[in-house]
ModelCIF file with pLDDT and N, C-alpha, C, O atoms, coordinates in Angstrom:
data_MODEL
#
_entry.id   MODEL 
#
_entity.id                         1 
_entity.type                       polymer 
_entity.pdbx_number_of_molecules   1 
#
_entity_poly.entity_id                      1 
_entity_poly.type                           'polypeptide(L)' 
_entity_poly.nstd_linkage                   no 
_entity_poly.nstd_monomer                   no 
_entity_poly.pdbx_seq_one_letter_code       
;(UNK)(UNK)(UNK)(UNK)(UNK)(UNK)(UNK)(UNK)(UNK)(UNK)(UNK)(UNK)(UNK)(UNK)(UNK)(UNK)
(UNK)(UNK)(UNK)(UNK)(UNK)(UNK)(UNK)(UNK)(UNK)(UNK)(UNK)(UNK)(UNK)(UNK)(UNK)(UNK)
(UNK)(UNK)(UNK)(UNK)(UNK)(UNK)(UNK)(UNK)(UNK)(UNK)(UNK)(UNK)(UNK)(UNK)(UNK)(UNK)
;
_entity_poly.pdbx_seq_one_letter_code_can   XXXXXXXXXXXXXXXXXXXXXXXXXXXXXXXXXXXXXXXXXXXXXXXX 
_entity_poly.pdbx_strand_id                 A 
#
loop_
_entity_poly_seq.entity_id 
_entity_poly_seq.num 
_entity_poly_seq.mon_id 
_entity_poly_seq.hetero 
1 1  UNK n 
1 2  UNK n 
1 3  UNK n 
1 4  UNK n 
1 5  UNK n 
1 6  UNK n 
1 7  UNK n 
1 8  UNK n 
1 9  UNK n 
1 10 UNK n 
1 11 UNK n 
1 12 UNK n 
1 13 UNK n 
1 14 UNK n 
1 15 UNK n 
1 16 UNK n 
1 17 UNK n 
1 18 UNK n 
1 19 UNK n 
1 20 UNK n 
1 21 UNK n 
1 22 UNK n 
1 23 UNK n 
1 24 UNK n 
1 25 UNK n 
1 26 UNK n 
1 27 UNK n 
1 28 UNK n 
1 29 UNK n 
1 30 UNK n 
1 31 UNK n 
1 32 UNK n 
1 33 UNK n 
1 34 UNK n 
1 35 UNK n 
1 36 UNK n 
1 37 UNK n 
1 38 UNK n 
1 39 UNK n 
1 40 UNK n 
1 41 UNK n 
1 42 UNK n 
1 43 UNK n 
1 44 UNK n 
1 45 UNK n 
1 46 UNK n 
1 47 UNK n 
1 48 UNK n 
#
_struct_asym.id          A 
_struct_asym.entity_id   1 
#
loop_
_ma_qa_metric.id 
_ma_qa_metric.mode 
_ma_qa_metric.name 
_ma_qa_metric.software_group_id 
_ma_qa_metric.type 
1 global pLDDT . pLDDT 
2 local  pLDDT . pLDDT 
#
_ma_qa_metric_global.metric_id      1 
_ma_qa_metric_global.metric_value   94.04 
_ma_qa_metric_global.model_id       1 
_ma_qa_metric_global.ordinal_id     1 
#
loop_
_ma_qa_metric_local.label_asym_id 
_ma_qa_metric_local.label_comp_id 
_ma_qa_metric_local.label_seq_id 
_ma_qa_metric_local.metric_id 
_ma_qa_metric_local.metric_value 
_ma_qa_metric_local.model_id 
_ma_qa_metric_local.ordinal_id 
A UNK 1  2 97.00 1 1  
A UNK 2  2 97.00 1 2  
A UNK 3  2 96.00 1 3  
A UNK 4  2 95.00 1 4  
A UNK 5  2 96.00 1 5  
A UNK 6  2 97.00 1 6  
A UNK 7  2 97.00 1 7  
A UNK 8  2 97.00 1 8  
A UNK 9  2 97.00 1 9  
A UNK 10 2 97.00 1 10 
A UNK 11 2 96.00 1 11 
A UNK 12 2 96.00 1 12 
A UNK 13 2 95.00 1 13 
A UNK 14 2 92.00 1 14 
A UNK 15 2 82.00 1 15 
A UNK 16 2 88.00 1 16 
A UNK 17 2 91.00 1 17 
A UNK 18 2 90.00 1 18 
A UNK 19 2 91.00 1 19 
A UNK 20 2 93.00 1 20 
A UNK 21 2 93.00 1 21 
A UNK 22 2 94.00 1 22 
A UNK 23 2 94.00 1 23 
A UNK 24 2 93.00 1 24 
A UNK 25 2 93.00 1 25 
A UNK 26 2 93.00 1 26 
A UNK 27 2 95.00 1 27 
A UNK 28 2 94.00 1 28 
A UNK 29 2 95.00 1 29 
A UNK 30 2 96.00 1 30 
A UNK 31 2 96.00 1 31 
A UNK 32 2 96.00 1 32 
A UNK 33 2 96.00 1 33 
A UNK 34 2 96.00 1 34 
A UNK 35 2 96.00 1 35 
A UNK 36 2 97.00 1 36 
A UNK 37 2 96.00 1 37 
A UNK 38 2 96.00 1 38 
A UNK 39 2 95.00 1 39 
A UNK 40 2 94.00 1 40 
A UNK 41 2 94.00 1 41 
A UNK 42 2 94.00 1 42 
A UNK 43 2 92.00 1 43 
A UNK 44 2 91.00 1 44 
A UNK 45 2 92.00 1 45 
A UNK 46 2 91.00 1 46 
A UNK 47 2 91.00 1 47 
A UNK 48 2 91.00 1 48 
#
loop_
_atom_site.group_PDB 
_atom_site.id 
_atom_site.type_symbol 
_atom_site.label_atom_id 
_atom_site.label_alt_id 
_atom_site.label_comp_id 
_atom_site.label_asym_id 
_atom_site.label_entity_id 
_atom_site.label_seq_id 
_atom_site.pdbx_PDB_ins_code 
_atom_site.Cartn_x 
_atom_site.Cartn_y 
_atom_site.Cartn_z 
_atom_site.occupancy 
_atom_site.B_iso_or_equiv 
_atom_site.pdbx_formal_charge 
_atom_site.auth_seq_id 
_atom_site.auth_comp_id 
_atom_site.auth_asym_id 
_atom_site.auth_atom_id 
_atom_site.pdbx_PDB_model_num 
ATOM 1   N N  . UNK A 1 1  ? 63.016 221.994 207.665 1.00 97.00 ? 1  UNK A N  1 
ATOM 2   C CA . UNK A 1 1  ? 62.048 222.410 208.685 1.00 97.00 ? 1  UNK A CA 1 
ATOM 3   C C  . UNK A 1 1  ? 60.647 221.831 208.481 1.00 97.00 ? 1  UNK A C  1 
ATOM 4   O O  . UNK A 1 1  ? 59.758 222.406 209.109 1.00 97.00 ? 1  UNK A O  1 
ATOM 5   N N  . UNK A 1 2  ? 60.322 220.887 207.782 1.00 97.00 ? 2  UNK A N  1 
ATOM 6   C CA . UNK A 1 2  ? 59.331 220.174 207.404 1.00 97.00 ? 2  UNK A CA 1 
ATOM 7   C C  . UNK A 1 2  ? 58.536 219.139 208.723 1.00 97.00 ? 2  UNK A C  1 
ATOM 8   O O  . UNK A 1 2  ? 59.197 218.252 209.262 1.00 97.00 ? 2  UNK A O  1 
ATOM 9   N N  . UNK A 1 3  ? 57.723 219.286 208.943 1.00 96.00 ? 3  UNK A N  1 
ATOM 10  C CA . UNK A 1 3  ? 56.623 218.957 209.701 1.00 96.00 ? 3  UNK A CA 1 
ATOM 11  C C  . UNK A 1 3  ? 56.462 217.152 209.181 1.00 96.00 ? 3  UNK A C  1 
ATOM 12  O O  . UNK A 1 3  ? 56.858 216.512 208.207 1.00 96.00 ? 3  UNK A O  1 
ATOM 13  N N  . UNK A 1 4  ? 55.838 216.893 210.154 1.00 95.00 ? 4  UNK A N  1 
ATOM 14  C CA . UNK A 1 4  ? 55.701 215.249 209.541 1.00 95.00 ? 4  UNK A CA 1 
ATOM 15  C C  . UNK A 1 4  ? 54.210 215.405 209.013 1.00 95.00 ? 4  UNK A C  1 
ATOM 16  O O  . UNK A 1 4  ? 53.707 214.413 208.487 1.00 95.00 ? 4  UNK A O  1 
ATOM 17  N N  . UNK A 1 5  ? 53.418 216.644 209.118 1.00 96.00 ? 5  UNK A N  1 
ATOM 18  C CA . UNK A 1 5  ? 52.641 216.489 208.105 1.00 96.00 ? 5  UNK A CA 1 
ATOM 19  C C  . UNK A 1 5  ? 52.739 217.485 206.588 1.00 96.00 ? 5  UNK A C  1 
ATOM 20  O O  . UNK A 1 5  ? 51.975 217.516 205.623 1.00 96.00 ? 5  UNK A O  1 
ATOM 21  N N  . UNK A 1 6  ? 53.473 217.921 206.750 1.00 97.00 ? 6  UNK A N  1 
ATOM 22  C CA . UNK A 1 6  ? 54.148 218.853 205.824 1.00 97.00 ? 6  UNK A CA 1 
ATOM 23  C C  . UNK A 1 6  ? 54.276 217.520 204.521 1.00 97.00 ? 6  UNK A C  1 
ATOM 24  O O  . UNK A 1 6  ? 53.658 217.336 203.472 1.00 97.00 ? 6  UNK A O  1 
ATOM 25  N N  . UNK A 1 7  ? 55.554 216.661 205.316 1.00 97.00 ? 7  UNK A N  1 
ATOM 26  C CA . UNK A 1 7  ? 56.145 215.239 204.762 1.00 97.00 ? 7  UNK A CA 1 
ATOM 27  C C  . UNK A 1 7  ? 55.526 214.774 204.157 1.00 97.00 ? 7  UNK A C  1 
ATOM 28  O O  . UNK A 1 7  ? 55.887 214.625 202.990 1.00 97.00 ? 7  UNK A O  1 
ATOM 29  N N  . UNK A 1 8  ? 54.145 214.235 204.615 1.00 97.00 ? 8  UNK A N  1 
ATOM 30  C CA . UNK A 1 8  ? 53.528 213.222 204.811 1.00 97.00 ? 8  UNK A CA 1 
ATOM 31  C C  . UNK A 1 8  ? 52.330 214.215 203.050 1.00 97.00 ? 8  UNK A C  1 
ATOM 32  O O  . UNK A 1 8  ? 51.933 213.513 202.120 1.00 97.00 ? 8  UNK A O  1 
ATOM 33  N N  . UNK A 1 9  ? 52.129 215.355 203.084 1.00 97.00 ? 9  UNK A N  1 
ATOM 34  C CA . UNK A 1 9  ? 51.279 216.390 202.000 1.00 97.00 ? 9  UNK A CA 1 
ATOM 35  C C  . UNK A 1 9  ? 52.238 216.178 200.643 1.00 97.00 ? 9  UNK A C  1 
ATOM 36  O O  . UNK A 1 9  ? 51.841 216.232 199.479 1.00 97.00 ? 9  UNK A O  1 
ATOM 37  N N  . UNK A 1 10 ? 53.608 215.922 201.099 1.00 97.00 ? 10 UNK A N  1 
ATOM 38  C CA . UNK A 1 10 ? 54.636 216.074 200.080 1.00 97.00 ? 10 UNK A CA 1 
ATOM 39  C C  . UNK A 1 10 ? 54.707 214.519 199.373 1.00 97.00 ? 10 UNK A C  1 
ATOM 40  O O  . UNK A 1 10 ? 55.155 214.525 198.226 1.00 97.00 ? 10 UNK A O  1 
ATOM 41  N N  . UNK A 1 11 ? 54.387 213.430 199.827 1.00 96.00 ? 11 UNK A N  1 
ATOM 42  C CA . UNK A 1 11 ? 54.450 212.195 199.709 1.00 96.00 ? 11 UNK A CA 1 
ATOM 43  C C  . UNK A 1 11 ? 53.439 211.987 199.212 1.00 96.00 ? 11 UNK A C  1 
ATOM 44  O O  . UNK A 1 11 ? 53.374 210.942 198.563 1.00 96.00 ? 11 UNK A O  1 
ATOM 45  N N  . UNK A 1 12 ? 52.064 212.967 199.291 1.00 96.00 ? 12 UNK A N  1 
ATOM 46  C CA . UNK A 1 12 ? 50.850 212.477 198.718 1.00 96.00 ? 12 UNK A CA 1 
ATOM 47  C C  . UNK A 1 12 ? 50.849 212.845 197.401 1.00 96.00 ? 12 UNK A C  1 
ATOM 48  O O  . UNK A 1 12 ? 50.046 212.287 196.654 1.00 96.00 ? 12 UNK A O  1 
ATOM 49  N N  . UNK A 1 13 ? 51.643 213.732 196.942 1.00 95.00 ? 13 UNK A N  1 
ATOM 50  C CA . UNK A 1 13 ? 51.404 214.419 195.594 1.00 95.00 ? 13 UNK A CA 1 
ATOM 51  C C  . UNK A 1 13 ? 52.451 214.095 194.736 1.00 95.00 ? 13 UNK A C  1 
ATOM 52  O O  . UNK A 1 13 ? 52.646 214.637 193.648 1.00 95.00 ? 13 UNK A O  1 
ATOM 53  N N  . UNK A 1 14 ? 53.372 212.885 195.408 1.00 92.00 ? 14 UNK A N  1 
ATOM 54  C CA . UNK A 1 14 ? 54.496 212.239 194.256 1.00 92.00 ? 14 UNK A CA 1 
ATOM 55  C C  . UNK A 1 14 ? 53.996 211.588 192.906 1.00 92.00 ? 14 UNK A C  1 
ATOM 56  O O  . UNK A 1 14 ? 54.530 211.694 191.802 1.00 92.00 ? 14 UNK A O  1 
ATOM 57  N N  . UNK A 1 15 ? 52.772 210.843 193.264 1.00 82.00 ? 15 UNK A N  1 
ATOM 58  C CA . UNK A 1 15 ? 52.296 210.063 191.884 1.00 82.00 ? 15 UNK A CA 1 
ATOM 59  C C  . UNK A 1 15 ? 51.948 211.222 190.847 1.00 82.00 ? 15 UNK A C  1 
ATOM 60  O O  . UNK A 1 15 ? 52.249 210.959 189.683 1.00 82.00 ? 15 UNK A O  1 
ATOM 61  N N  . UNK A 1 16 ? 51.298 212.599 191.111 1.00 88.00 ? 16 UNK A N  1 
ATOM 62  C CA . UNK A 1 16 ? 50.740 213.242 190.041 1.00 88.00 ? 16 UNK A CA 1 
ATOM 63  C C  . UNK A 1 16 ? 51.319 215.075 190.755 1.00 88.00 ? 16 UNK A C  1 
ATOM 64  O O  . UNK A 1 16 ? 50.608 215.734 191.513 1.00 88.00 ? 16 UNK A O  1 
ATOM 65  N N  . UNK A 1 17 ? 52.321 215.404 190.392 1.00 91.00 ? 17 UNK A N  1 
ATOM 66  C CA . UNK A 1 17 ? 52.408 217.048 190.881 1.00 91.00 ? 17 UNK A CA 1 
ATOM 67  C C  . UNK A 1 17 ? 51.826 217.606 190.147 1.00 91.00 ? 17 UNK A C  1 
ATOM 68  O O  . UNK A 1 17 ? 51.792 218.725 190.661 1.00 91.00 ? 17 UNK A O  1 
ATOM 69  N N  . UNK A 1 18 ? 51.118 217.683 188.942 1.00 90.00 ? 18 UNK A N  1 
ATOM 70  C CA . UNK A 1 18 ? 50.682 218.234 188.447 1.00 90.00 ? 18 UNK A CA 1 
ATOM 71  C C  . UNK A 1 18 ? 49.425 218.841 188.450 1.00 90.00 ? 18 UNK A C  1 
ATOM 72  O O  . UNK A 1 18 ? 49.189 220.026 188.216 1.00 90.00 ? 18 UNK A O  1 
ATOM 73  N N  . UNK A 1 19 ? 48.508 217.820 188.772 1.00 91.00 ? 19 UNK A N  1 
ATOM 74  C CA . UNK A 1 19 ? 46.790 217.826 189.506 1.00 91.00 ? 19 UNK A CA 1 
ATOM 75  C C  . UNK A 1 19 ? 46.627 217.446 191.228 1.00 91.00 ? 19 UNK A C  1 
ATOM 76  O O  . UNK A 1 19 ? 45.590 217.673 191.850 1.00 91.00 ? 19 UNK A O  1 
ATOM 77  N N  . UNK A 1 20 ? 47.685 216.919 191.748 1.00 93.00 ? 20 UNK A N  1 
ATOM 78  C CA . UNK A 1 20 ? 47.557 216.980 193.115 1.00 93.00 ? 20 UNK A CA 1 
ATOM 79  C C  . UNK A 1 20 ? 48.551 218.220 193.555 1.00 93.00 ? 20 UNK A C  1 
ATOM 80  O O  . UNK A 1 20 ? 49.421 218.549 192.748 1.00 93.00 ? 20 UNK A O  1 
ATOM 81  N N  . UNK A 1 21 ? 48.454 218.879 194.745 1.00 93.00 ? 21 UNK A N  1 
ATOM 82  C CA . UNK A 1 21 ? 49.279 220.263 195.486 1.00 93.00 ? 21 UNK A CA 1 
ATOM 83  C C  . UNK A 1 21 ? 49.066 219.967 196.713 1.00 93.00 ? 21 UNK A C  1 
ATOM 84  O O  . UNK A 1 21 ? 47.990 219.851 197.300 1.00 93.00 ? 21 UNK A O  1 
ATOM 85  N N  . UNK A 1 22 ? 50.405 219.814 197.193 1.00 94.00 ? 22 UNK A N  1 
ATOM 86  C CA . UNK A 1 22 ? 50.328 220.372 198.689 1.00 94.00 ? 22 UNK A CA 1 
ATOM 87  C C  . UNK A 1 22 ? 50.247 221.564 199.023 1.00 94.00 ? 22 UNK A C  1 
ATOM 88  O O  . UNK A 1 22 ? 49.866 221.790 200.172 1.00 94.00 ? 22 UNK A O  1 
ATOM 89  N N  . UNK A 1 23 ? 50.501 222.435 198.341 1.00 94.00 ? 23 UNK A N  1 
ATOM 90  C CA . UNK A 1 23 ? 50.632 224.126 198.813 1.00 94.00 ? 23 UNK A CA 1 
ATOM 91  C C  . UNK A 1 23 ? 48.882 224.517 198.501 1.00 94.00 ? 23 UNK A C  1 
ATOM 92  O O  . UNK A 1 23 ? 48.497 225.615 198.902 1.00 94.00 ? 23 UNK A O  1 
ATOM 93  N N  . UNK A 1 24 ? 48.052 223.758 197.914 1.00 93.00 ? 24 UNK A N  1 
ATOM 94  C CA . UNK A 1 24 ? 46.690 224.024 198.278 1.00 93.00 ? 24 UNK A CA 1 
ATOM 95  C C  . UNK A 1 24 ? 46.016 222.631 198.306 1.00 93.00 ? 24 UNK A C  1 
ATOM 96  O O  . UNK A 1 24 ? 45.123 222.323 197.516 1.00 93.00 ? 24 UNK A O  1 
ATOM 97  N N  . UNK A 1 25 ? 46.335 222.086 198.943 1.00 93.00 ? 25 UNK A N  1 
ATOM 98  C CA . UNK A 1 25 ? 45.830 220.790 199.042 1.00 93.00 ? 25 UNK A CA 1 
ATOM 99  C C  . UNK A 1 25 ? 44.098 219.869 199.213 1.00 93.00 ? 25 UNK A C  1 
ATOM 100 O O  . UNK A 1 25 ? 43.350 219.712 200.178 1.00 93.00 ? 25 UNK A O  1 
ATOM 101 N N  . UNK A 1 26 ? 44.019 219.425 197.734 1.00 93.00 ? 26 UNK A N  1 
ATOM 102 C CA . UNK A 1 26 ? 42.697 218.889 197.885 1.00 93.00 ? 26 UNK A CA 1 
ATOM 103 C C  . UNK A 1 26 ? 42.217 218.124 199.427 1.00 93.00 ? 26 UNK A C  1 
ATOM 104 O O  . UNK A 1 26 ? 42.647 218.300 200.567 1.00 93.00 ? 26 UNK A O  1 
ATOM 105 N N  . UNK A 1 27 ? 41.234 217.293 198.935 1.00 95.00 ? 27 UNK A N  1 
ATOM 106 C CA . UNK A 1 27 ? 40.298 216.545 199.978 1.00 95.00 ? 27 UNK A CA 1 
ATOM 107 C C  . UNK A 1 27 ? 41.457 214.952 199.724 1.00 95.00 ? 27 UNK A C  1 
ATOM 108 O O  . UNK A 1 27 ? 41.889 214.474 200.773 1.00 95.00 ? 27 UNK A O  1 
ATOM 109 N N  . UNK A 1 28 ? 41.806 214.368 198.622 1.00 94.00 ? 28 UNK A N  1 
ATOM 110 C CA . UNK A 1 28 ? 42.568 213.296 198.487 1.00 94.00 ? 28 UNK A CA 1 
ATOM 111 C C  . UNK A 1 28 ? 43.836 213.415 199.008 1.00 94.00 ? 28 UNK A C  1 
ATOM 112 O O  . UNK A 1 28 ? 44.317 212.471 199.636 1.00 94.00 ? 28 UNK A O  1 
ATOM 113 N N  . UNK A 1 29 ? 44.651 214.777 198.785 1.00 95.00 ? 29 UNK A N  1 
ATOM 114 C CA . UNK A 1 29 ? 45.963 215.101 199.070 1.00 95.00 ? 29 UNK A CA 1 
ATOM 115 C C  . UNK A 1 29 ? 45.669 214.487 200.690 1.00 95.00 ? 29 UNK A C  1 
ATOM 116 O O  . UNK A 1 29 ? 46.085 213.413 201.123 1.00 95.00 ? 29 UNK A O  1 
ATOM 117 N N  . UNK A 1 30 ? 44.800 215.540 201.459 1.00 96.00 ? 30 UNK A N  1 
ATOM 118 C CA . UNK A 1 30 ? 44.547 215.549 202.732 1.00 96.00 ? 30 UNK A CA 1 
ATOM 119 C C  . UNK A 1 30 ? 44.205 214.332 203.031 1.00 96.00 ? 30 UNK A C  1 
ATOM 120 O O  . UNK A 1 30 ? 45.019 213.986 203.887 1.00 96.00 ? 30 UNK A O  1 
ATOM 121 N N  . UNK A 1 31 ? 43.239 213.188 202.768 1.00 96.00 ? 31 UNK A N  1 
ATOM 122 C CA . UNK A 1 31 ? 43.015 211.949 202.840 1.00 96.00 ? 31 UNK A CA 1 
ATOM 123 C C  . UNK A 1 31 ? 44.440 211.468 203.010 1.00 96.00 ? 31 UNK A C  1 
ATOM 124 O O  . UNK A 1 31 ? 44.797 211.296 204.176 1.00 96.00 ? 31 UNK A O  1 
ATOM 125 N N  . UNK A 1 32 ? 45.443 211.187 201.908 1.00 96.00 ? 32 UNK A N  1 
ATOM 126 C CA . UNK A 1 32 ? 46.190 210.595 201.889 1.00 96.00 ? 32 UNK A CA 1 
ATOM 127 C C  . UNK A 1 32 ? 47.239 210.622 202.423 1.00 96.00 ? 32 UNK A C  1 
ATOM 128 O O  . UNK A 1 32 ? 47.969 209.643 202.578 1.00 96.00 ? 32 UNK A O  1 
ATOM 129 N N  . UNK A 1 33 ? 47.512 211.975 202.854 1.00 96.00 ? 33 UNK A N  1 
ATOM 130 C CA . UNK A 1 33 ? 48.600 212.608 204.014 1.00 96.00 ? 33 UNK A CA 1 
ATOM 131 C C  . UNK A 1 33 ? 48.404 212.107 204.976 1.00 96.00 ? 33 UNK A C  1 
ATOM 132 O O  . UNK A 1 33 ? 49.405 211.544 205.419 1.00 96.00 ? 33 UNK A O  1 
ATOM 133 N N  . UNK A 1 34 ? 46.913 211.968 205.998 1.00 96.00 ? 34 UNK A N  1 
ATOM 134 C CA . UNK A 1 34 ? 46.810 211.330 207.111 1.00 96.00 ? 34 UNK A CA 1 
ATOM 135 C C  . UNK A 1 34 ? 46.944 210.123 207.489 1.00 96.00 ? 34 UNK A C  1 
ATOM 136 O O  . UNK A 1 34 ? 47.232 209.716 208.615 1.00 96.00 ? 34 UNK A O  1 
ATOM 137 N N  . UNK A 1 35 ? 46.648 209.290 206.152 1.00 96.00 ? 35 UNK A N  1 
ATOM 138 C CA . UNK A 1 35 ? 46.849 208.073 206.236 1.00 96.00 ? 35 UNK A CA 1 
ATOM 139 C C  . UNK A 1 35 ? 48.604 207.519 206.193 1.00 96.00 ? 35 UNK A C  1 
ATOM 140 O O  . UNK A 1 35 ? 49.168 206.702 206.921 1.00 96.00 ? 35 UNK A O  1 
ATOM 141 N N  . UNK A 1 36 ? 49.193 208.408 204.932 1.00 97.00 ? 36 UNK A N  1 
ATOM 142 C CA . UNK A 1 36 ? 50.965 208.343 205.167 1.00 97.00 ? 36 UNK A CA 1 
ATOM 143 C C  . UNK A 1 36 ? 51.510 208.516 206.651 1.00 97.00 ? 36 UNK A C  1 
ATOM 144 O O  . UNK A 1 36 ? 52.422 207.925 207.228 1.00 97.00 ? 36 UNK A O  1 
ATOM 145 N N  . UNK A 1 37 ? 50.494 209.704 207.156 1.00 96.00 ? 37 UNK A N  1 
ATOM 146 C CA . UNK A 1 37 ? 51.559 210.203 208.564 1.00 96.00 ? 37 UNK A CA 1 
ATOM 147 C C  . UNK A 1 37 ? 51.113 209.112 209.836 1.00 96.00 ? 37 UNK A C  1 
ATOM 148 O O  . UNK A 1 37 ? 51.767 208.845 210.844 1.00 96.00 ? 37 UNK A O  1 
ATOM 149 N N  . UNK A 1 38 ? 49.902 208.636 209.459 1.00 96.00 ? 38 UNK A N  1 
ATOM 150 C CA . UNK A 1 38 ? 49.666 207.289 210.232 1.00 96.00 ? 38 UNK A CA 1 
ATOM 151 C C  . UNK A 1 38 ? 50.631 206.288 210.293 1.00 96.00 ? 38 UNK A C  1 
ATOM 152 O O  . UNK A 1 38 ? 50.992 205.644 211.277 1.00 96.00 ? 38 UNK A O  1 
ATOM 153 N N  . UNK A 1 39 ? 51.027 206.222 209.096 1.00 95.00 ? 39 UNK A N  1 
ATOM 154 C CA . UNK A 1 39 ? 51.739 204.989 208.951 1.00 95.00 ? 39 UNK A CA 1 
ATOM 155 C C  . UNK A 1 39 ? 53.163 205.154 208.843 1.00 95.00 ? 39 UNK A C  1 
ATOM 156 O O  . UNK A 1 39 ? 53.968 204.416 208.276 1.00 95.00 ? 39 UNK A O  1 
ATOM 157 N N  . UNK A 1 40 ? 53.308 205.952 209.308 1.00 94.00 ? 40 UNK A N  1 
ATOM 158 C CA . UNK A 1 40 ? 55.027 206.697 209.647 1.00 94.00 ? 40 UNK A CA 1 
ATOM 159 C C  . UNK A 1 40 ? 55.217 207.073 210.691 1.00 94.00 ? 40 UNK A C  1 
ATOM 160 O O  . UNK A 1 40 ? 56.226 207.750 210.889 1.00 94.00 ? 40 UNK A O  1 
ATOM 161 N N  . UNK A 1 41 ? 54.481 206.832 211.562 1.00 94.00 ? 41 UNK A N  1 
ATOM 162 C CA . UNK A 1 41 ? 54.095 207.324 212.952 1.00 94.00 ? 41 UNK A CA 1 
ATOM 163 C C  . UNK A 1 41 ? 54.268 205.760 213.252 1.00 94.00 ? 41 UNK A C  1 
ATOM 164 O O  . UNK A 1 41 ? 55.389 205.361 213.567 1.00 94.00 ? 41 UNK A O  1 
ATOM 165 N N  . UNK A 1 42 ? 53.271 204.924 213.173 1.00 94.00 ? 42 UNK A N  1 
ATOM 166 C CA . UNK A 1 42 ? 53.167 203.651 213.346 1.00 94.00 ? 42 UNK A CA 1 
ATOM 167 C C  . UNK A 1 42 ? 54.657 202.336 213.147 1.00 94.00 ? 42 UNK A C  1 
ATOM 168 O O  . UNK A 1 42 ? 54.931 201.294 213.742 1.00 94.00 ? 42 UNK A O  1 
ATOM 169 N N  . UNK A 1 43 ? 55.316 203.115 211.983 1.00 92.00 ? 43 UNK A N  1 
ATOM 170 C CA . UNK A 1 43 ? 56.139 202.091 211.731 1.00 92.00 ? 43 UNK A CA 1 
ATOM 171 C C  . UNK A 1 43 ? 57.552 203.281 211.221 1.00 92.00 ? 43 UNK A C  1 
ATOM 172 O O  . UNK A 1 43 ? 57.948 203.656 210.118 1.00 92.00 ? 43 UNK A O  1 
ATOM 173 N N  . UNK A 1 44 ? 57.990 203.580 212.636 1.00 91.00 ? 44 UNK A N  1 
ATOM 174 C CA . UNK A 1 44 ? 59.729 204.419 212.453 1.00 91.00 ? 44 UNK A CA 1 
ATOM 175 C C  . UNK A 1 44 ? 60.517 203.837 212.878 1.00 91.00 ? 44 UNK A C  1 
ATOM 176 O O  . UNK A 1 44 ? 61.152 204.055 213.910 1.00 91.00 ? 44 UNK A O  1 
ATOM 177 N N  . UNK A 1 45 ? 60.626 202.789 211.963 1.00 92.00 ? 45 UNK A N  1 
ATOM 178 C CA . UNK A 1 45 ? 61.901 201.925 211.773 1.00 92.00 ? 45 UNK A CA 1 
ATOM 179 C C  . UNK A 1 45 ? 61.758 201.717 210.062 1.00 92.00 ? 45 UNK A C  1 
ATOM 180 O O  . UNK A 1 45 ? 62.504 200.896 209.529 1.00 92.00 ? 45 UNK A O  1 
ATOM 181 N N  . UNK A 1 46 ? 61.187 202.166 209.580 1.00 91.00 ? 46 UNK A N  1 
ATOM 182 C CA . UNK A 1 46 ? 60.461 201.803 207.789 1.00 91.00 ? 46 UNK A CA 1 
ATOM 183 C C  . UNK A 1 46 ? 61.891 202.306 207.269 1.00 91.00 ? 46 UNK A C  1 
ATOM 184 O O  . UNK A 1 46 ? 62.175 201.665 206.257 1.00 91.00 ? 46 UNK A O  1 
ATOM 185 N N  . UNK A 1 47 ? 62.674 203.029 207.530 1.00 91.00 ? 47 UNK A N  1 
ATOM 186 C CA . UNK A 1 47 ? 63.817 203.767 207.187 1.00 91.00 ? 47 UNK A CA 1 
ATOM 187 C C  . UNK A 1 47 ? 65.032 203.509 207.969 1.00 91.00 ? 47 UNK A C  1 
ATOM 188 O O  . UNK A 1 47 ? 66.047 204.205 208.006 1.00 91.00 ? 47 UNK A O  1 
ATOM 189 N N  . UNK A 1 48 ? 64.829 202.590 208.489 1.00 91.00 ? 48 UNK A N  1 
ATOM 190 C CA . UNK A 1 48 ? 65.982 202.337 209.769 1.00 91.00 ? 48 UNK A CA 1 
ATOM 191 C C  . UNK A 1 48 ? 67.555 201.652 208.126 1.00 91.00 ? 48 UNK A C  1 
ATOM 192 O O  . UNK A 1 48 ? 68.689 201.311 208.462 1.00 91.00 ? 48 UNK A O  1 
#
């Protein structure tokens, strides 16, 4: 039931779960989510 920005919060915090959280998500998490869901938005065929 994950949201494509849900996705996109979950993808930001792969390099470090430990100091990055999506379930309270910094200013970088959030930076970097928008920019993932940009670019998953932009290019849905990346998974084709």
């Amino acid at each position: 039931n994950l949201s494509g920005r849900e996705a996109a919060e979950l993808a930001a915090i792969l390099p470090n779960p430990m100091r990055r959280s999506a379930r309270t998500p910094g200013v970088l998490v959030r930076r970097l989510a928008s920019v993932y869901e940009g670019r998953a938005a932009a290019n849905p065929d990346l998974d084709g």
